[in-house]
N, C-alpha and C. Protein backbone atom coordinates (compact mmCIF):
# COMPACT_ATOMS: atom_id res chain seq x y z
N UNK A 1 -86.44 -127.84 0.93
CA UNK A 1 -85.94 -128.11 -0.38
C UNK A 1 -85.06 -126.94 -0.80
N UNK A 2 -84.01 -127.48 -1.59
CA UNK A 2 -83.14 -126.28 -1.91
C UNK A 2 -82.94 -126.29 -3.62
N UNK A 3 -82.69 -125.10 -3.82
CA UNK A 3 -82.32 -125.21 -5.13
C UNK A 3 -81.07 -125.73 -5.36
N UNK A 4 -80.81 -126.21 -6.59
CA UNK A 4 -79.86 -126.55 -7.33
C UNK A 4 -78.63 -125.72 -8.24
N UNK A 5 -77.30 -125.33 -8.08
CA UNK A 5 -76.81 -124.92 -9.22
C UNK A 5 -76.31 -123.71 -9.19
N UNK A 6 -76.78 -123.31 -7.62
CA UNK A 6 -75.79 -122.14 -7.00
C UNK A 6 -76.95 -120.80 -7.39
N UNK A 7 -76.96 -119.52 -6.76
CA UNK A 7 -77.11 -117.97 -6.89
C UNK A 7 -77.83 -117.85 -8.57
N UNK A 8 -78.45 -117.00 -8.63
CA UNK A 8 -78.60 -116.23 -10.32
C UNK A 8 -78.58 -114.88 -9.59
N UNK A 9 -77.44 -113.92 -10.24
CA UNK A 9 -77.88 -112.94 -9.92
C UNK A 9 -78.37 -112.15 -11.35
N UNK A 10 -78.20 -110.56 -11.01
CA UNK A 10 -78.80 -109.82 -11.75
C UNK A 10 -77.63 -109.23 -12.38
N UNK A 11 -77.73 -108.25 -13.45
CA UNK A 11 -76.73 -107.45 -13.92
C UNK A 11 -77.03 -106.45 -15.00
N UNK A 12 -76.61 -105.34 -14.98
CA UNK A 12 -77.62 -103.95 -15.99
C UNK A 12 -76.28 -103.53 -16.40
N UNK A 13 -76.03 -103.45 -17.85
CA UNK A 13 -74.91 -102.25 -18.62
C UNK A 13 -76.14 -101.27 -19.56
N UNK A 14 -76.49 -100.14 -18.61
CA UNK A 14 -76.99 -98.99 -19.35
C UNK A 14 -76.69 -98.60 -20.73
N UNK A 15 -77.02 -98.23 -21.51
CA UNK A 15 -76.64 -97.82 -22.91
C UNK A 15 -76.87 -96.51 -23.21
N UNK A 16 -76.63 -95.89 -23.31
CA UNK A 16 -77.23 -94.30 -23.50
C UNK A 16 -76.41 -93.48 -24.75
N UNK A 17 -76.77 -92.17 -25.35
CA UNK A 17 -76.02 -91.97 -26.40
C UNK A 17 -74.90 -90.98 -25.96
N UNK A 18 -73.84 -90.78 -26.86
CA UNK A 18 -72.83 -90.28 -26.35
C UNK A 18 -72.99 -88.50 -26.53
N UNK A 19 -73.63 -88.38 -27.38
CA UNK A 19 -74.04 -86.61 -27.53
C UNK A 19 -75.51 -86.46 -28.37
N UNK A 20 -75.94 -85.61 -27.68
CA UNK A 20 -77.11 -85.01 -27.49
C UNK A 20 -77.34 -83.77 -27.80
N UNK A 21 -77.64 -82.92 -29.43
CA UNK A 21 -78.45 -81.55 -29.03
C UNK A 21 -79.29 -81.23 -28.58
N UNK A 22 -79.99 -80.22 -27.33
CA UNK A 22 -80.79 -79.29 -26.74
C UNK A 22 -82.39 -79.95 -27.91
N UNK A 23 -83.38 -80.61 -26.90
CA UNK A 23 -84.80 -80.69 -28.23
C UNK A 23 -84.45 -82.02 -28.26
N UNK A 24 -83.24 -82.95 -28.74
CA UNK A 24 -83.34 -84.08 -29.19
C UNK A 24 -83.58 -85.11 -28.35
N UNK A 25 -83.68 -86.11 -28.27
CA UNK A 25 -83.63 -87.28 -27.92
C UNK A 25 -83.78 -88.68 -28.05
N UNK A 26 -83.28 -89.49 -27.41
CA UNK A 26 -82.44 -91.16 -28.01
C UNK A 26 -83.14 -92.18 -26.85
N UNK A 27 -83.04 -93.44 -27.74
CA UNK A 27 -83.14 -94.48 -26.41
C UNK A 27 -81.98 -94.70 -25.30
N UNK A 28 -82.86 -95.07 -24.50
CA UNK A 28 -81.89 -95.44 -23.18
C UNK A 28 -82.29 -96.85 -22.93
N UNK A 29 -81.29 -98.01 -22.76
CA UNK A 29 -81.79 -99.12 -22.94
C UNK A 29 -80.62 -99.75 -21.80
N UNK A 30 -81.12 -100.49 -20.70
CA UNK A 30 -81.03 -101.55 -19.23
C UNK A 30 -79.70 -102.44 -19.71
N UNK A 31 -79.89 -103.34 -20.75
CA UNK A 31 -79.02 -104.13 -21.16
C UNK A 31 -78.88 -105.21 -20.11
N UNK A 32 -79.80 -105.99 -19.80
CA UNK A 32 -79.64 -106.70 -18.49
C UNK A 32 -79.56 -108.02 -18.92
N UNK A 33 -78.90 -108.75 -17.74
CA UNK A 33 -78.47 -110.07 -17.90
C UNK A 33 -79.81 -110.81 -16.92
N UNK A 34 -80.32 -111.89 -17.39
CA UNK A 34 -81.47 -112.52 -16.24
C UNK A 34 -82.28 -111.21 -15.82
N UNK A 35 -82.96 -110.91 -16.87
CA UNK A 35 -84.28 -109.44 -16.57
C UNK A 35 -85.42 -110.26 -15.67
N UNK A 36 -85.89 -111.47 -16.17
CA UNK A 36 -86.86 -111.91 -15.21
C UNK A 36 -86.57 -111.69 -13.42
N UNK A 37 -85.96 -111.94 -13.44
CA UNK A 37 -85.64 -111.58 -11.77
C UNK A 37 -85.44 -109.69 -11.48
N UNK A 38 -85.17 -109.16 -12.25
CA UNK A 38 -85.19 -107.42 -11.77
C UNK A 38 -87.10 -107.08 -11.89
N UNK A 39 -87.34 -106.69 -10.55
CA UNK A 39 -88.82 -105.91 -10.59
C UNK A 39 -88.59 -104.98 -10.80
N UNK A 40 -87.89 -104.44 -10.24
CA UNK A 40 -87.86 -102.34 -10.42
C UNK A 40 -86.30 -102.19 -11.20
N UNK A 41 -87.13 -101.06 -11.65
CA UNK A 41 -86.02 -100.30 -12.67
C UNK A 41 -86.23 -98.59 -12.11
N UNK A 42 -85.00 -97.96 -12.00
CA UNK A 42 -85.31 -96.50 -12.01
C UNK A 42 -84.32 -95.69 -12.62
N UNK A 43 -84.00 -95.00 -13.61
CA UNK A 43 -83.46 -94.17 -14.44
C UNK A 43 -83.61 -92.75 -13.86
N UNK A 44 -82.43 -92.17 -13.49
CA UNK A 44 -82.14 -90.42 -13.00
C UNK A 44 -81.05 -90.13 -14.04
N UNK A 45 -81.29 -88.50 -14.19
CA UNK A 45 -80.39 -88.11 -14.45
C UNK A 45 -79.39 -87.00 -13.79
N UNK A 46 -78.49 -86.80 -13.38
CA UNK A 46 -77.39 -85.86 -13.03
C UNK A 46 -76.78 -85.13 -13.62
N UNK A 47 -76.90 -84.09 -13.60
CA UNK A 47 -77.87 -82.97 -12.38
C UNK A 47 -79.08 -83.01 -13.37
N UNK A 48 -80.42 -83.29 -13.02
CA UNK A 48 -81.30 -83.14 -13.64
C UNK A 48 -82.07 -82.09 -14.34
N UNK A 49 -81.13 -80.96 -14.40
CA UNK A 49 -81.17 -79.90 -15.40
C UNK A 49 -81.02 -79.79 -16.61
N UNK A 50 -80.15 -80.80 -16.69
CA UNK A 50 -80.13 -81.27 -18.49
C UNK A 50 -80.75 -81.85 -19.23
N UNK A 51 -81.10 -83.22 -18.59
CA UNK A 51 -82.57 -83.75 -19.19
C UNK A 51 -83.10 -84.57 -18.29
N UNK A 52 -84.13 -85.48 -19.13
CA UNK A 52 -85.13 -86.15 -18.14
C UNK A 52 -85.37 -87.46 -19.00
N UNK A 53 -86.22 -88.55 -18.25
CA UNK A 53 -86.16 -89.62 -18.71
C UNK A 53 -87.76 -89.48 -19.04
N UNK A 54 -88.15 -90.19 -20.26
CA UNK A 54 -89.77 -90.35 -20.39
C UNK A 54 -90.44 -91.02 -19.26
N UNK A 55 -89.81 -92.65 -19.20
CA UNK A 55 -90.48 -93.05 -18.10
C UNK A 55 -89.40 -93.95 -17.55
N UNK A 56 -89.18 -93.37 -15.84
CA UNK A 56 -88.01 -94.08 -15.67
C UNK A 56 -87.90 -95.09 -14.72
N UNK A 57 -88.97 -95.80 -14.94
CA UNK A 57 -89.32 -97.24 -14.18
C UNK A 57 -89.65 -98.55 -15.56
N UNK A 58 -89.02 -98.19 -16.67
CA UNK A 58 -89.53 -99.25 -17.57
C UNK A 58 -87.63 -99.14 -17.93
N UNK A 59 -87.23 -100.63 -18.35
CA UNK A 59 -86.13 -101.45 -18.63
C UNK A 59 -85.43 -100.51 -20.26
N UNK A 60 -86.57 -100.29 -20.67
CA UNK A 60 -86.43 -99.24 -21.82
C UNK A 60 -86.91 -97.85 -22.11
N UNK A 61 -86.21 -97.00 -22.40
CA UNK A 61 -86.95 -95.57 -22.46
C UNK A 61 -86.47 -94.39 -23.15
N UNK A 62 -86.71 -93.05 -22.85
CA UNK A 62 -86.04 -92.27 -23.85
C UNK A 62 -85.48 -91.46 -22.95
N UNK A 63 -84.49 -90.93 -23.37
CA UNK A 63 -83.82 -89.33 -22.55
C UNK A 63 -83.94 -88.05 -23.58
N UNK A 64 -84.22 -87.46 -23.17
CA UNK A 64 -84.79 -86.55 -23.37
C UNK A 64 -83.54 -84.92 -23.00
N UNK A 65 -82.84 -84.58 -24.16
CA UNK A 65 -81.91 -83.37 -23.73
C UNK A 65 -82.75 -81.76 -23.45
N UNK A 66 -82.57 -81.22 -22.59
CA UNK A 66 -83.83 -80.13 -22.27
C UNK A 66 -82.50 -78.89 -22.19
N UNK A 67 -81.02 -78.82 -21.34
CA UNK A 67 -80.20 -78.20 -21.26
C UNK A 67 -78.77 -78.46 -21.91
N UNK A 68 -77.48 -77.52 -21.87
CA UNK A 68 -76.74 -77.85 -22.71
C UNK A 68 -75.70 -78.35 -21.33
N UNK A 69 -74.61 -79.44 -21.34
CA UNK A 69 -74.16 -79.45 -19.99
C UNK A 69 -73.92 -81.58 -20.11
N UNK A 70 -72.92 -82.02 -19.24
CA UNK A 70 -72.48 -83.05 -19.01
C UNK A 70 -73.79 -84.09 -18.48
N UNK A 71 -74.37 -85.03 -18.25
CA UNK A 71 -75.06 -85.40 -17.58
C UNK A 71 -74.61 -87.16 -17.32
N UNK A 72 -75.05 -87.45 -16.09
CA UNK A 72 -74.55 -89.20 -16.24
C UNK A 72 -75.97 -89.63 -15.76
N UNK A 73 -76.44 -90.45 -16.60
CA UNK A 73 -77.37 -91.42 -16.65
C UNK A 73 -77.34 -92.87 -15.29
N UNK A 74 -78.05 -92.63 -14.80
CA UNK A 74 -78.06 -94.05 -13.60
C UNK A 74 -78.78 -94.51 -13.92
N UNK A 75 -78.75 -96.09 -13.74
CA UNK A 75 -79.77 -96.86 -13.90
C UNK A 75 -80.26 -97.50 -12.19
N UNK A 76 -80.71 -98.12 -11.75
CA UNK A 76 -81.05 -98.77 -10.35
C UNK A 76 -81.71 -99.93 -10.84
N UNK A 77 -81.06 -101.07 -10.70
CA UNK A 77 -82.39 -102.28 -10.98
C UNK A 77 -82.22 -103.25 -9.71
N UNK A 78 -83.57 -103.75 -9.17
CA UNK A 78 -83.93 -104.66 -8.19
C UNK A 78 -84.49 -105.70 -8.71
N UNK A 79 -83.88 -106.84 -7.41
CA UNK A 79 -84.92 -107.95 -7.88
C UNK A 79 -85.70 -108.42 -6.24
N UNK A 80 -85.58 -107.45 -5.63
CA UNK A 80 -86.39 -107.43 -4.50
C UNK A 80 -85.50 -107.96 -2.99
N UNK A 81 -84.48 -108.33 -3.59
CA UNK A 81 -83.27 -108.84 -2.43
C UNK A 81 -82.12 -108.22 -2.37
N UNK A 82 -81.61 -107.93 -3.79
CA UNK A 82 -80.55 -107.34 -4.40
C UNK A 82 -80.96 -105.92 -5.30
N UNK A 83 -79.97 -104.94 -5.10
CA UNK A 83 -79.72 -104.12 -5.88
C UNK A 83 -78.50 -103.35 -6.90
N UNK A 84 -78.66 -103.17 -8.21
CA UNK A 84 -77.57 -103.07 -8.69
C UNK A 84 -77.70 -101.86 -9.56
N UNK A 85 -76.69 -100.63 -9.23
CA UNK A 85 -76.54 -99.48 -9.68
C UNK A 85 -75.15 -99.38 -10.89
N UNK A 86 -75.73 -98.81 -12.01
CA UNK A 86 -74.47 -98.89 -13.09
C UNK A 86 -75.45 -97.71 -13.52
N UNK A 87 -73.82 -96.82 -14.61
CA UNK A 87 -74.29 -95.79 -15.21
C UNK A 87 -73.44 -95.30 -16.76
N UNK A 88 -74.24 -94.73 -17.64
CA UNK A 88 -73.57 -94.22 -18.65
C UNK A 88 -73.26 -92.71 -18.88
N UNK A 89 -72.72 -91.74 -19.81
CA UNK A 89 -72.86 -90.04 -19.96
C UNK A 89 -73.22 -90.06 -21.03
N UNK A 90 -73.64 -88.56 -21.17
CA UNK A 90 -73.97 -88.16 -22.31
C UNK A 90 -73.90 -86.98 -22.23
N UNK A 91 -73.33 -86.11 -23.38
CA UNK A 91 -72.88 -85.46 -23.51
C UNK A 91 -73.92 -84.22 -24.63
N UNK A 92 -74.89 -82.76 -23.71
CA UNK A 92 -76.06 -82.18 -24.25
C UNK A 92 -75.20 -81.16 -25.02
N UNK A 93 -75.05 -80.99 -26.44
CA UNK A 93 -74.66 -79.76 -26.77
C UNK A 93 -75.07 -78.46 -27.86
N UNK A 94 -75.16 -77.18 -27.66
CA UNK A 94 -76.01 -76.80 -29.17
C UNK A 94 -77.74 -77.08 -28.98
N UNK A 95 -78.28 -76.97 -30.02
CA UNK A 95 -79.45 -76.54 -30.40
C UNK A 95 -79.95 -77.58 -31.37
N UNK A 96 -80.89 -78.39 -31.63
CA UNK A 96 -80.86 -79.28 -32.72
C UNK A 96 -81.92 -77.95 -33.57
N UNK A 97 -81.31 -78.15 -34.95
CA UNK A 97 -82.51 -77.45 -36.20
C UNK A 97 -83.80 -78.26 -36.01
N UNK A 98 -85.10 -76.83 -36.38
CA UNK A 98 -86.19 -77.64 -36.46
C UNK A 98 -86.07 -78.50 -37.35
N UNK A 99 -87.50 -79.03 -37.47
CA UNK A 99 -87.52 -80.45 -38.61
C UNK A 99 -87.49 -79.94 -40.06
N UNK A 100 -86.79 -80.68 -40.32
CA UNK A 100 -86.84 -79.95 -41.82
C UNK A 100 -85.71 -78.75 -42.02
N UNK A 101 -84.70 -79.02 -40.93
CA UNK A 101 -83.90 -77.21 -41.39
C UNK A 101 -84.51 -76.01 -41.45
N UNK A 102 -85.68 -75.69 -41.49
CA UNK A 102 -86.07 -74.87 -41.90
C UNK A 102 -86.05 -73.61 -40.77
N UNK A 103 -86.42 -72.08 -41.59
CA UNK A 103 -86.16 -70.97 -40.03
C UNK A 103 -88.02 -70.64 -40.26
N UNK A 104 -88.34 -71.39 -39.26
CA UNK A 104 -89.68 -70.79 -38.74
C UNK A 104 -90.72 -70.86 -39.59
N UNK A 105 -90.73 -72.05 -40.62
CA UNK A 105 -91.53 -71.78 -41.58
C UNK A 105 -90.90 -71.57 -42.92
N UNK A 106 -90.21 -70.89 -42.81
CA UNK A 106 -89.44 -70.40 -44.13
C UNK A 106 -88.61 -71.17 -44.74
N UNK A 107 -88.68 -71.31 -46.08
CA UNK A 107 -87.81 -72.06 -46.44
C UNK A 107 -86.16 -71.66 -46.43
N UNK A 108 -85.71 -73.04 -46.93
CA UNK A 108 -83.99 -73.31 -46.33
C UNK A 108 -83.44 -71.66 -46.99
N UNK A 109 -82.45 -70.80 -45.85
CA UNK A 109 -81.73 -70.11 -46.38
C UNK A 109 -82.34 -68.75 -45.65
N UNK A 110 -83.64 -68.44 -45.61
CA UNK A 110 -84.68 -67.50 -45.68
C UNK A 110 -84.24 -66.89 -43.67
N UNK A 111 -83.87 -65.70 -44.03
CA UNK A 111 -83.86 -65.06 -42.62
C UNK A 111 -84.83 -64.13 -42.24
N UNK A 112 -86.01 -63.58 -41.47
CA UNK A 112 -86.15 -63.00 -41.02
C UNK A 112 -85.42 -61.95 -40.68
N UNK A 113 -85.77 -60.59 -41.37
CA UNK A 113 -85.10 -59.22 -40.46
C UNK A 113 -85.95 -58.00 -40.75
N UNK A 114 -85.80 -57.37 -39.96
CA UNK A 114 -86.53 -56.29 -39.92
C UNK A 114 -85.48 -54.81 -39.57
N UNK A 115 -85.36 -54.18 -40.51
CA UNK A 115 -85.02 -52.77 -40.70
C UNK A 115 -85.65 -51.56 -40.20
N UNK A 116 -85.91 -51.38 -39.20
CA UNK A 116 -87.12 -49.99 -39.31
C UNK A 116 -86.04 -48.69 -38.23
N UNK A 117 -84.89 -48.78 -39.04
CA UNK A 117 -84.33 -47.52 -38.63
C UNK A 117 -84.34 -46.48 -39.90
N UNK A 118 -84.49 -45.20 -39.57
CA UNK A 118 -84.27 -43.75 -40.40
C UNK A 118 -82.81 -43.38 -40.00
N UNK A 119 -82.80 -42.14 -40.90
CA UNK A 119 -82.34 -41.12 -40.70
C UNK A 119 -82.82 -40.17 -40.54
N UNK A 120 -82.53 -39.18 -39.40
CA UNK A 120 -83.42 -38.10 -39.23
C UNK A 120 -82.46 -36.86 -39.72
N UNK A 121 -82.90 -35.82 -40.18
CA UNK A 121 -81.35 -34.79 -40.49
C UNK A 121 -81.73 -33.00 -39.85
N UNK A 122 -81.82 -32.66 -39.13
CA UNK A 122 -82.39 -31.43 -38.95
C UNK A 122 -81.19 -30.24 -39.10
N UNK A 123 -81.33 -29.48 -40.55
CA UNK A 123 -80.20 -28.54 -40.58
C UNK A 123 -80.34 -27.13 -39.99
N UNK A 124 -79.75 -27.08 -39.05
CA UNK A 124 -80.17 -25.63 -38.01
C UNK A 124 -78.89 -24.91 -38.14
N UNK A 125 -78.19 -25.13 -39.20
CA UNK A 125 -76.83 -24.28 -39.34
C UNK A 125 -76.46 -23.19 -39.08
N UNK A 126 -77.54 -22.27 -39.06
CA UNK A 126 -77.75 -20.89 -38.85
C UNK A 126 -77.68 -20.04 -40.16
N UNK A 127 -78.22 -20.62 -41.01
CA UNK A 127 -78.38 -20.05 -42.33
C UNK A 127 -79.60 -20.02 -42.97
N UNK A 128 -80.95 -19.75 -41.87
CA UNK A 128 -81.61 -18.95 -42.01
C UNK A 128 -82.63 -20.24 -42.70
N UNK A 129 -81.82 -21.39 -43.93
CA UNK A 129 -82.67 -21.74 -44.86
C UNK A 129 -83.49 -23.03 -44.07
N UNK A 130 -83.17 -23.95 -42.90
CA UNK A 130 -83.92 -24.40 -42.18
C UNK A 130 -84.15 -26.13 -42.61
N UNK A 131 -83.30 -26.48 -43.76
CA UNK A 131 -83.48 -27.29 -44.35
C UNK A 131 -83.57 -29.09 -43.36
N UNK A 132 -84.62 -29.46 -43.82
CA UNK A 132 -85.07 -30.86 -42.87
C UNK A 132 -85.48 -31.89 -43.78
N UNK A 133 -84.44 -32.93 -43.79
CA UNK A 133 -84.45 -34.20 -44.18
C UNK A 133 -84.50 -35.55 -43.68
N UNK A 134 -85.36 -36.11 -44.23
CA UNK A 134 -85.76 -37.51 -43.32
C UNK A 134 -85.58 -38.47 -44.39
N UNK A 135 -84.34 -39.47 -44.38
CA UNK A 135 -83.49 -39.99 -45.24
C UNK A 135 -84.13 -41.26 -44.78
N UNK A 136 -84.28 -42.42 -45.48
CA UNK A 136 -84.86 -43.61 -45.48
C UNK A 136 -83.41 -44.54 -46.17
N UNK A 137 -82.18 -43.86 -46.58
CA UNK A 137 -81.66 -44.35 -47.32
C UNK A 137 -82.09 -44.88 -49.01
N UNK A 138 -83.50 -43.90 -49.21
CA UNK A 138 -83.74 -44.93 -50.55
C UNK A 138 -84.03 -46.03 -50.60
N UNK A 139 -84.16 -46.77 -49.55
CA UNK A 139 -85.01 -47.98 -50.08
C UNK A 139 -86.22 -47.71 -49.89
N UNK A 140 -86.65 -49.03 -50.53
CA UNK A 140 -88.32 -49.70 -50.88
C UNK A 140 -88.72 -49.44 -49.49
N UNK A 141 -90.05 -48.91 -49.71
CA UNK A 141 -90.80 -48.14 -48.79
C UNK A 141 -90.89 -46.87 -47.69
N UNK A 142 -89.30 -46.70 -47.97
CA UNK A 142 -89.19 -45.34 -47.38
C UNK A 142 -89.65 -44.21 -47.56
N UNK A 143 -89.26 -42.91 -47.02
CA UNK A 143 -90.00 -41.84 -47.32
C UNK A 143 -88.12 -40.88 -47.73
N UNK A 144 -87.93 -40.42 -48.19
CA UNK A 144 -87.23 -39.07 -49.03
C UNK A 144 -87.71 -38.08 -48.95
N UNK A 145 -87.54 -37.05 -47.90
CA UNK A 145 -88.22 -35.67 -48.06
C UNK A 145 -86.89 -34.58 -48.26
N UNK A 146 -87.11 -33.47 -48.91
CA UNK A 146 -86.47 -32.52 -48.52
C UNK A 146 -87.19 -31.04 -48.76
N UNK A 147 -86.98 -30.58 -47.60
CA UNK A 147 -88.15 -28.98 -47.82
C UNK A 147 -87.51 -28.33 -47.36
N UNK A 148 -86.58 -27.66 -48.67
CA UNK A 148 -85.63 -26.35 -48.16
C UNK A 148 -87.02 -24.86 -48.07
N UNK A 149 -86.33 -24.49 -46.83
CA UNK A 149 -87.38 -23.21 -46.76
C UNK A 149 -87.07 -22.18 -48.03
N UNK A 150 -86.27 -21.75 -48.60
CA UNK A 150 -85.99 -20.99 -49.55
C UNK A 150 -85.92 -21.77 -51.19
N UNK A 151 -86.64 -21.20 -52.12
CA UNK A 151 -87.03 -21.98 -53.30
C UNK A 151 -85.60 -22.52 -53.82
């Protein structure tokens, strides 16, 4: 007995997003024509330094940007006779902000810094008076000394 009505084949247009910051990531979606007939699915990425796929044997999934850098998305789908390879790019760039904008906790705007330089001053002029100053510039929490040896 034969079938009727000629071939069904298969057919996959990958979907993927066009740019990507470093942290983020998007669906990646098969787009297939007659899915009942594809068993296997496999999703790589090139060069796989940039990112990775969550799970890359399901028709749908996520990509995942890990580096900054070009990458092209493959898809592979079978239907156990036939195989058909198509692919999209995406483009990893930058750093995405944590959630919320925020720096580390801190609210919007708020930088972290830390100051912990002096001035040290040791006057050895040769004038006997020996004078040694340790300059903080005056700010909040510094120390201001001056101890001239002569009153």
């Amino acid at each position: 007995m034969f079938a009727v009505g000629g071939c069904t084949g298969i057919s996959i247009a990958p979907s993927c997003p066009n740019e990507l910051k470093v942290g983020e990531s998007a669906p990646l979606l098969a787009d297939e024509i007659n899915p009942g007939a594809i068993a296997k699915y496999l999703w790589e990425v090139v060069p796989p330094q940039v990112g990775r796929v969550t799970d890359p044997t399901k028709p749908s999934t996520t990509f995942e940007a890990v580096a900054e850098g070009d990458a092209v998305i493959r898809l592979t789908a079978s239907d156990g006779l036939y195989q058909v390879i198509s692919q999209c790019q995406t483009r990893v760039a930058g750093v995405a902000q944590p959630p919320g904008g925020s720096d580390n906790g801190n609210s919007n705007g708020n930088t972290n810094t830390n100051d912990n330089t002096a001035d040290n001053t040791n006057d050895n002029a040769g004038d006997g008076k020996g004078d040694n100053i340790n300059d903080n510039g005056g700010r909040p929490g510094g120390v201001r000394k001056r101890n001239p040896s002569v009153p």
